[in-house]
N, C-alpha and C. Protein backbone atom coordinates (compact mmCIF):
# COMPACT_ATOMS: atom_id res chain seq x y z
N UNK A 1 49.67 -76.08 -5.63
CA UNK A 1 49.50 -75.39 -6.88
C UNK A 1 50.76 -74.56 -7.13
N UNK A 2 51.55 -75.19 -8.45
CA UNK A 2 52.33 -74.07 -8.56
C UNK A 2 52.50 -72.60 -9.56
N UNK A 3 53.35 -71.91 -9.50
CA UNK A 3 53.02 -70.91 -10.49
C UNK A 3 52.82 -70.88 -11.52
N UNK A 4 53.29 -72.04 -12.50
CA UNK A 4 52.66 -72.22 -13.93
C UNK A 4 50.83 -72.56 -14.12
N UNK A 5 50.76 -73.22 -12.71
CA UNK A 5 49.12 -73.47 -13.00
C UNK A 5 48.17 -72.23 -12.65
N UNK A 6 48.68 -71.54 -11.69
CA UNK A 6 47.95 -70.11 -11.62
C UNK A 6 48.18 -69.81 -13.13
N UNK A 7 49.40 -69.53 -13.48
CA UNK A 7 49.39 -68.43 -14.72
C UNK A 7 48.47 -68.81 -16.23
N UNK A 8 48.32 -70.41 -16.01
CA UNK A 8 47.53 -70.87 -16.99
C UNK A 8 45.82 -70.93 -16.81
N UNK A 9 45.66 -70.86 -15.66
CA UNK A 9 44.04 -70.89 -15.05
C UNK A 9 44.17 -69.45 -15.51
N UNK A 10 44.99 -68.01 -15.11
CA UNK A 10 44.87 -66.71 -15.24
C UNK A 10 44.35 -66.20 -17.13
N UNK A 11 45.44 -67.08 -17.50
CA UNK A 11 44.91 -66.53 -19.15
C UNK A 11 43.84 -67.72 -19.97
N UNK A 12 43.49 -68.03 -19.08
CA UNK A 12 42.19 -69.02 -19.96
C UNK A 12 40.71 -68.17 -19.58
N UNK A 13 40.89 -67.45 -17.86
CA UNK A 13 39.76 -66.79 -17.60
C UNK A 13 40.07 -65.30 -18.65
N UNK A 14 41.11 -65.24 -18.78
CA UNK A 14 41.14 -64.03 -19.84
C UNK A 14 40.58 -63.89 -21.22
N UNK A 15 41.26 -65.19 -22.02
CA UNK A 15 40.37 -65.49 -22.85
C UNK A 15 38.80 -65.49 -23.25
N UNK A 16 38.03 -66.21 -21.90
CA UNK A 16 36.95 -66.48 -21.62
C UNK A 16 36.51 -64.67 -21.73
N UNK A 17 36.65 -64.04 -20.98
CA UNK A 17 35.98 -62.40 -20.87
C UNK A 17 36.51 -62.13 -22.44
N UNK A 18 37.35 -62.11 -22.50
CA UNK A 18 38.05 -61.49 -23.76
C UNK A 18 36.62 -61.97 -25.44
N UNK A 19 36.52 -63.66 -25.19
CA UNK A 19 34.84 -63.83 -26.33
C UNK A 19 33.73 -63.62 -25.84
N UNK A 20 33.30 -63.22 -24.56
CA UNK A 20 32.05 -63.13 -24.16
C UNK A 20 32.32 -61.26 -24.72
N UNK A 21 33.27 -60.76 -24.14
CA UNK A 21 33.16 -59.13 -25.06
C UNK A 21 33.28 -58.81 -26.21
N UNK A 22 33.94 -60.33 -27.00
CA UNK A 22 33.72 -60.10 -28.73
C UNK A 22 31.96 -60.03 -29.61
N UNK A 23 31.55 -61.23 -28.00
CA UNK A 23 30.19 -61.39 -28.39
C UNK A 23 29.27 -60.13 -28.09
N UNK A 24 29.65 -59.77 -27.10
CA UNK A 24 28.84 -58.54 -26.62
C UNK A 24 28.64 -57.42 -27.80
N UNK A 25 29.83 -56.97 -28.04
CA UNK A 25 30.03 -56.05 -28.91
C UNK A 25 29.76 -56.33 -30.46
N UNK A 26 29.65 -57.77 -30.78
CA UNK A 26 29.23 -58.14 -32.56
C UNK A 26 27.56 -58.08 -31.99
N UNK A 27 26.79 -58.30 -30.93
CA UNK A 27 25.70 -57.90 -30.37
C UNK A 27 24.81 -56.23 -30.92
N UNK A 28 25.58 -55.64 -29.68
CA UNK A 28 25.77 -54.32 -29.86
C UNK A 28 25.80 -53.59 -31.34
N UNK A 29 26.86 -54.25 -32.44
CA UNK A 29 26.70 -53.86 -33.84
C UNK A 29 25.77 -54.39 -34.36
N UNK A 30 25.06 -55.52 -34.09
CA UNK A 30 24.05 -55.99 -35.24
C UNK A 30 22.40 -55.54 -34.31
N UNK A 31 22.50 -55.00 -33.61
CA UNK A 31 21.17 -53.91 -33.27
C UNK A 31 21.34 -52.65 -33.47
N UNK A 32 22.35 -52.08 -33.55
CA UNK A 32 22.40 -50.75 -34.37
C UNK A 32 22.38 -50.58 -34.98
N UNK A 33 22.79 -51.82 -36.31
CA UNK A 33 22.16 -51.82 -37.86
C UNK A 33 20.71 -52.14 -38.02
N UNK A 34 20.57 -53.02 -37.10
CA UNK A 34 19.42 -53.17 -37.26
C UNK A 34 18.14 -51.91 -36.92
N UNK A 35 18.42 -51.22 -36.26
CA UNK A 35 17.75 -50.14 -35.84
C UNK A 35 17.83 -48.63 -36.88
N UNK A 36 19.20 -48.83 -37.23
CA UNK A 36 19.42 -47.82 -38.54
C UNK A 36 18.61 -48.33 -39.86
N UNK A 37 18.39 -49.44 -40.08
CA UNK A 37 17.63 -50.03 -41.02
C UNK A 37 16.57 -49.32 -41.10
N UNK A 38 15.90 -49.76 -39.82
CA UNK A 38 14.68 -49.29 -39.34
C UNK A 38 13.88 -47.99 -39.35
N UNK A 39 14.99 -46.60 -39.08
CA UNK A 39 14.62 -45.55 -38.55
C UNK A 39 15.22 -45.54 -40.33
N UNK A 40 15.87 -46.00 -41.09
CA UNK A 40 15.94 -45.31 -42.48
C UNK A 40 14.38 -45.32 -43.16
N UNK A 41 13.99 -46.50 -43.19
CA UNK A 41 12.77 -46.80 -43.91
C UNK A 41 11.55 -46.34 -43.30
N UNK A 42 11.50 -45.93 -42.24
CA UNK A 42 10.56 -45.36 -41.79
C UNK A 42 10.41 -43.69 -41.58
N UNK A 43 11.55 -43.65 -41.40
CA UNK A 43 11.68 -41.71 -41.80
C UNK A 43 11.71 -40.93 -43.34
N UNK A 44 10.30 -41.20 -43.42
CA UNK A 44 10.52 -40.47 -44.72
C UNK A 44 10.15 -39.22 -44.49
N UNK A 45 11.12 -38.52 -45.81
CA UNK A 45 10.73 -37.27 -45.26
C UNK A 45 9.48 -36.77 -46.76
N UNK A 46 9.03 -36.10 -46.08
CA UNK A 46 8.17 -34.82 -47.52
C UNK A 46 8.82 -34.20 -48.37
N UNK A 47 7.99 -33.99 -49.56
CA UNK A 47 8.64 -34.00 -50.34
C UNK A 47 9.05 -32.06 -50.34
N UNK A 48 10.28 -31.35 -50.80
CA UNK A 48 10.37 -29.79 -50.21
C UNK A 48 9.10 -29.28 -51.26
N UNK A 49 9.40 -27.64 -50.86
CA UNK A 49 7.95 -27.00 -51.91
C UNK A 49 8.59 -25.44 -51.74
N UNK A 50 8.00 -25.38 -52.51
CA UNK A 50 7.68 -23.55 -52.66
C UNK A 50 6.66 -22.96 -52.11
N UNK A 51 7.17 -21.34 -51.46
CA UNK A 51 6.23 -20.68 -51.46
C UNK A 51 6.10 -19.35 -52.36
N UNK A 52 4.80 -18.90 -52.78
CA UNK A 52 4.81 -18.27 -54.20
C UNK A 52 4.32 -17.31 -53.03
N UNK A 53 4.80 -15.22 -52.91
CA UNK A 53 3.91 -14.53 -52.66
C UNK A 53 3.81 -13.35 -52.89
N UNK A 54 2.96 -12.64 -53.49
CA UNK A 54 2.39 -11.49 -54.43
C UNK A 54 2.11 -10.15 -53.68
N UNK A 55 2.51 -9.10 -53.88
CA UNK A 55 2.34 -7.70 -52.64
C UNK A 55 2.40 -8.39 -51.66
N UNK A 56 2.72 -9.13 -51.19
CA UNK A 56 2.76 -9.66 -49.22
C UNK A 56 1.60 -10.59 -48.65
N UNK A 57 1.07 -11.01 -50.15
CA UNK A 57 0.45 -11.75 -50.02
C UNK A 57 0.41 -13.42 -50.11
N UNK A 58 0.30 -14.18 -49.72
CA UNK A 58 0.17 -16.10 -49.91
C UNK A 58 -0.38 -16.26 -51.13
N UNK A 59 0.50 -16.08 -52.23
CA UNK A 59 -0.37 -16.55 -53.37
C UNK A 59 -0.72 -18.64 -53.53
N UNK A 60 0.50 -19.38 -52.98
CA UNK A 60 0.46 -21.13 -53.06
C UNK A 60 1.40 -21.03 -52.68
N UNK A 61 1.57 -22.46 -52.30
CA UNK A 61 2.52 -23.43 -51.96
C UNK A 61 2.59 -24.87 -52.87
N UNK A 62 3.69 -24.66 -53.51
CA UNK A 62 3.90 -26.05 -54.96
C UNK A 62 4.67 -26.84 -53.84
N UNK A 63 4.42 -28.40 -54.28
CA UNK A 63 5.92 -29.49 -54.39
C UNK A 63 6.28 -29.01 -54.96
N UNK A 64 7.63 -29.64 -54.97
CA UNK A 64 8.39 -29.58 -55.94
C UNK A 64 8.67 -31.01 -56.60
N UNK A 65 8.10 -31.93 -56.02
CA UNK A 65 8.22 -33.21 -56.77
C UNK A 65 7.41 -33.30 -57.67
N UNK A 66 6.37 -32.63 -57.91
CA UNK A 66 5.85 -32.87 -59.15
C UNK A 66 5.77 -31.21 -60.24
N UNK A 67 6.11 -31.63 -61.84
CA UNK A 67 6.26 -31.07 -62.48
C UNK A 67 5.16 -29.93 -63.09
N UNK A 68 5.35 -28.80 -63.11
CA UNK A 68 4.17 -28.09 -63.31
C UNK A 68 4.48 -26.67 -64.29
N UNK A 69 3.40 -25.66 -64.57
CA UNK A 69 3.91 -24.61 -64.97
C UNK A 69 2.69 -23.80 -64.19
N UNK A 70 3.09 -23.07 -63.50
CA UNK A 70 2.27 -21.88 -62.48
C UNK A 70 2.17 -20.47 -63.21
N UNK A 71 1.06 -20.12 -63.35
CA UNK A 71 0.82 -18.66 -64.15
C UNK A 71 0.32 -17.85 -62.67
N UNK A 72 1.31 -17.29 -62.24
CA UNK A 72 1.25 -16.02 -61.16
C UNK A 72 0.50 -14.96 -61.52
N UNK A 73 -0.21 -14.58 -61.77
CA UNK A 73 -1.26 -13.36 -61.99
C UNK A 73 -1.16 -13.66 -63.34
N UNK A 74 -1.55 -12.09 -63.75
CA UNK A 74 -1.07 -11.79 -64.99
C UNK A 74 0.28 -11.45 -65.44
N UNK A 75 1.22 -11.59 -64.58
CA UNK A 75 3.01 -11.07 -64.68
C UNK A 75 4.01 -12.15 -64.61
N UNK A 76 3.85 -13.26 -63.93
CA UNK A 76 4.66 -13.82 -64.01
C UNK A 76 4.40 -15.66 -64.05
N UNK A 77 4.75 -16.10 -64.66
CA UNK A 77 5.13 -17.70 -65.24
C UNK A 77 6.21 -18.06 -64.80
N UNK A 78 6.13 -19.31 -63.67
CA UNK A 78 7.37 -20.05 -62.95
C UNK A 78 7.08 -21.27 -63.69
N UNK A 79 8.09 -22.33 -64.04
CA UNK A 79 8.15 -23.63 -63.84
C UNK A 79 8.67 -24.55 -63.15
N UNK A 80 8.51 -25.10 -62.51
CA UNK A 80 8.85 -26.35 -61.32
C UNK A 80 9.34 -27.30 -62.56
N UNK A 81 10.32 -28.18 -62.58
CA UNK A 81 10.91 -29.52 -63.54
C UNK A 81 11.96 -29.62 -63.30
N UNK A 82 11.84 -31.26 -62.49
CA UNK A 82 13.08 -31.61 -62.26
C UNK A 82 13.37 -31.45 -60.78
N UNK A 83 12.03 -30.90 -59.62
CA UNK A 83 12.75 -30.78 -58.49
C UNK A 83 13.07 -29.25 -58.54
N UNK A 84 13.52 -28.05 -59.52
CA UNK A 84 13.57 -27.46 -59.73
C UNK A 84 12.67 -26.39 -60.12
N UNK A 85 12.63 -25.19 -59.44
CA UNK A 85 11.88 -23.83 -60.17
C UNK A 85 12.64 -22.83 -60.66
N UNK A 86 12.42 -22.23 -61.64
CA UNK A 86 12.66 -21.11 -62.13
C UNK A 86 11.91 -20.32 -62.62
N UNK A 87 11.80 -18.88 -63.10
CA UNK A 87 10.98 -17.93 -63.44
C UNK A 87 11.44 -17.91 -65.28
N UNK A 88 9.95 -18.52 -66.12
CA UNK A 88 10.32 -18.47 -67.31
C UNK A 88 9.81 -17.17 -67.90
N UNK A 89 8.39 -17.05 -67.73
CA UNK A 89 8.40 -15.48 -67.89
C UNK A 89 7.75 -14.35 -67.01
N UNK A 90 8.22 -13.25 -67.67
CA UNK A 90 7.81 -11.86 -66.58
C UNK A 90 7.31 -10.87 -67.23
N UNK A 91 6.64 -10.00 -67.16
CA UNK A 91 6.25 -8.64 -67.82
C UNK A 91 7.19 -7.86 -67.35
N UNK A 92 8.37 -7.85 -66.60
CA UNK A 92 8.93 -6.36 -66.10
C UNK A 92 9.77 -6.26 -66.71
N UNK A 93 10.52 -5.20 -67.06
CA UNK A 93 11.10 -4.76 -67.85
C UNK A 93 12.84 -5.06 -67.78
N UNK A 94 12.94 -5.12 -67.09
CA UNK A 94 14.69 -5.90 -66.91
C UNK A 94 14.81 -6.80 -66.89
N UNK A 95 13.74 -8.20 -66.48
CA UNK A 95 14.12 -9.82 -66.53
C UNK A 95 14.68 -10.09 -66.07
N UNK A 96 15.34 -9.37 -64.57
CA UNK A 96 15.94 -10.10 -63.27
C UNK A 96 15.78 -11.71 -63.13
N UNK A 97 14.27 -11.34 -62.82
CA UNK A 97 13.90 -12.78 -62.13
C UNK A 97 14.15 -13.90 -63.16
N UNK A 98 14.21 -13.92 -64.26
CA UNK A 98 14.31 -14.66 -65.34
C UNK A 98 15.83 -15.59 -64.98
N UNK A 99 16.63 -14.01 -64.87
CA UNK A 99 18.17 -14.38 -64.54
C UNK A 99 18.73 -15.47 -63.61
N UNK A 100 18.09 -15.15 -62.39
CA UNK A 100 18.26 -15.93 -60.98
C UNK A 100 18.33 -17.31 -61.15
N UNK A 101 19.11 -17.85 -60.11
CA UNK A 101 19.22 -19.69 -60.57
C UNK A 101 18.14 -20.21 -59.82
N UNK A 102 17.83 -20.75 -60.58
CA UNK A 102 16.98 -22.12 -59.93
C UNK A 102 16.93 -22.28 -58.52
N UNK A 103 15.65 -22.76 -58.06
CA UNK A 103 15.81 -23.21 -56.52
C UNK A 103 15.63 -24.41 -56.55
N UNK A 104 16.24 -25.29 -55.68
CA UNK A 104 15.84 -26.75 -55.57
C UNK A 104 15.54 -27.12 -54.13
N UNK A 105 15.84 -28.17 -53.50
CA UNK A 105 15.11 -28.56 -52.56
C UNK A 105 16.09 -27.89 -51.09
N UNK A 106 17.07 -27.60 -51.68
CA UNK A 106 18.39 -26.96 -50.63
C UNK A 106 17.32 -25.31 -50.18
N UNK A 107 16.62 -25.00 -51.07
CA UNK A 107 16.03 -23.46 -50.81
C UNK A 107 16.46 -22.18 -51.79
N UNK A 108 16.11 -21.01 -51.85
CA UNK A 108 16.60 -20.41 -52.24
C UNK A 108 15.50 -19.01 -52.78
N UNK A 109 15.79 -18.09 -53.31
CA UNK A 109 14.35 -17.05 -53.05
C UNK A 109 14.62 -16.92 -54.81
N UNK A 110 13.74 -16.04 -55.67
CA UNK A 110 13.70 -15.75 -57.00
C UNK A 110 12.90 -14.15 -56.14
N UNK A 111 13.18 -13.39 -56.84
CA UNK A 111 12.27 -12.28 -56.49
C UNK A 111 12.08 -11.14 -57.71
N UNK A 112 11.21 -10.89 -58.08
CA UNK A 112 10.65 -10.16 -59.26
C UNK A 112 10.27 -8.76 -58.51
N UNK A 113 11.10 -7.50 -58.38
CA UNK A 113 10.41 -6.70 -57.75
C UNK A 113 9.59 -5.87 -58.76
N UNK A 114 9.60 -5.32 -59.62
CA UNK A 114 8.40 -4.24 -60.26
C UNK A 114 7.27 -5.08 -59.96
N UNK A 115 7.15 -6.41 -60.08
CA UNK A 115 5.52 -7.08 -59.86
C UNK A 115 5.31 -7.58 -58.62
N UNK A 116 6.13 -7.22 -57.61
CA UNK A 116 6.29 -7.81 -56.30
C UNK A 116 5.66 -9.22 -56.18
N UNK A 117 6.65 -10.05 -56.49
CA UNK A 117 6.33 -11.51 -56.62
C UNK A 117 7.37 -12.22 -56.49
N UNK A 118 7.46 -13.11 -54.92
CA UNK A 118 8.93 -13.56 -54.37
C UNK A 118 8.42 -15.50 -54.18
N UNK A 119 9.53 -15.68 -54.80
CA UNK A 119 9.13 -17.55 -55.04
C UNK A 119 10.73 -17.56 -53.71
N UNK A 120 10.12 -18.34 -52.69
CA UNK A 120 10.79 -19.22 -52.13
C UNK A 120 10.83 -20.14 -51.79
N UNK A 121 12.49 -21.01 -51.87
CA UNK A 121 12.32 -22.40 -51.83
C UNK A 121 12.21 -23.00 -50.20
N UNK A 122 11.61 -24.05 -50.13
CA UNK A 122 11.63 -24.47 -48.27
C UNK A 122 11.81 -25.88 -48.52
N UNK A 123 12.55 -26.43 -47.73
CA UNK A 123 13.51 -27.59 -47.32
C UNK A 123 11.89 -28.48 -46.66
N UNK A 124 12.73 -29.84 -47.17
CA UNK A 124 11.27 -30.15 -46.79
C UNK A 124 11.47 -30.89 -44.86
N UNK A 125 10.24 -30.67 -44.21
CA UNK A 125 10.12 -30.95 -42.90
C UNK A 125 10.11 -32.83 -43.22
N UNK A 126 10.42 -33.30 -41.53
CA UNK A 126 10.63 -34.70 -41.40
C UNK A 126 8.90 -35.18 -41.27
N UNK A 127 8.72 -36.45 -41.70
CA UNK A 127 7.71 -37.12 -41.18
C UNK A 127 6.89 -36.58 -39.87
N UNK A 128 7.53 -36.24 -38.78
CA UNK A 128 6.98 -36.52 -37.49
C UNK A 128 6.29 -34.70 -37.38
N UNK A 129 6.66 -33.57 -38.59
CA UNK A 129 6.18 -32.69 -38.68
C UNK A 129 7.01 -31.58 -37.81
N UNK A 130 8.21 -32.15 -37.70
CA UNK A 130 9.21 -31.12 -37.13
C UNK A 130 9.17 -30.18 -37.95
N UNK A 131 10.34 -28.82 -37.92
CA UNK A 131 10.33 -28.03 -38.55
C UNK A 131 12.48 -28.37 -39.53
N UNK A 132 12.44 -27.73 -40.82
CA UNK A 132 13.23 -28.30 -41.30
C UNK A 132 14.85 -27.93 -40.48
N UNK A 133 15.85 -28.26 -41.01
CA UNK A 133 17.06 -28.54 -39.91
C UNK A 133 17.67 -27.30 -40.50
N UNK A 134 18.06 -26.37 -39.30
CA UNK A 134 19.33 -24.87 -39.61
C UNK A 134 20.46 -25.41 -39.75
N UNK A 135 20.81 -25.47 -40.83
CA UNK A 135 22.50 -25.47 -41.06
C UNK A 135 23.14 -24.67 -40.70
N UNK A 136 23.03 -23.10 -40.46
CA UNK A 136 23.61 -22.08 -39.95
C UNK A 136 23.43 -20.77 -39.56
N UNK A 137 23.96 -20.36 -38.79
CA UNK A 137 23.18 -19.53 -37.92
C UNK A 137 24.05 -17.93 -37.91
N UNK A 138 23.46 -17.08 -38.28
CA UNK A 138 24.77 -15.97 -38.56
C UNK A 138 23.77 -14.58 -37.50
């Protein structure tokens, strides 16, 4: 055997590993899509919501996926539309809460203090009933 036939037996077994790892790895990618497929369509999440609460009290908890108009006591009128709440009307005398932006599904508080009545927004939890994800921590 001389050295050209080693060197040609050497890069044919190279070759050979070289498509069994092309195969491995086009493997490897088409079960991780396939599995991302999977865990997409099956993780749904809930839909987010509000919580409405009055002197320190639990007045509800809205979706927010569906459209509504909430009469809070006698003081205050929120509307949910669009995924969105805001405070349309108030009896107190400055119309803060009126002011405040919108909460959507990201979160966010509205707070009416003369009628002590605080709308906050909550992110909605995963399927499996975890609790929703901290973006940041201060």
């Amino acid at each position: 055997m001389c050295y050209d036939d080693v060197k040609t037996k050497k890069s044919s077994e190279d070759n050979v590993l070289k498509k069994k790892e092309k195969i491995f790895i086009a493997a490897l990618l088409l079960l991780a899509g396939i599995l991302s497929l999977l865990f997409s369509l099956t993780g749904r999440k809930e839909s987010a919501s509000i919580r409405i609460c009055v002197d320190g009290e639990e007045y509800g908890i809205y979706s927010l996926s569906e459209d509504q108009v909430i009469s809070i006591g006698d003081t205050n009128i929120c509307e949910i539309k669009d995924g969105h709440v805001s405070m349309i009307e108030a009896t107190c005398p400055d119309h803060l809460c009126m002011k405040q932006r919108p909460i959507d599904e990201n979160g966010g508080t509205i707070v009416c203090l003369p009628n002590k009545v605080i709308i906050e927004g909550e992110k909605a939890a995963d399927s499996d009933g975890s609790q929703p994800e901290i973006d940041a921590a201060t």
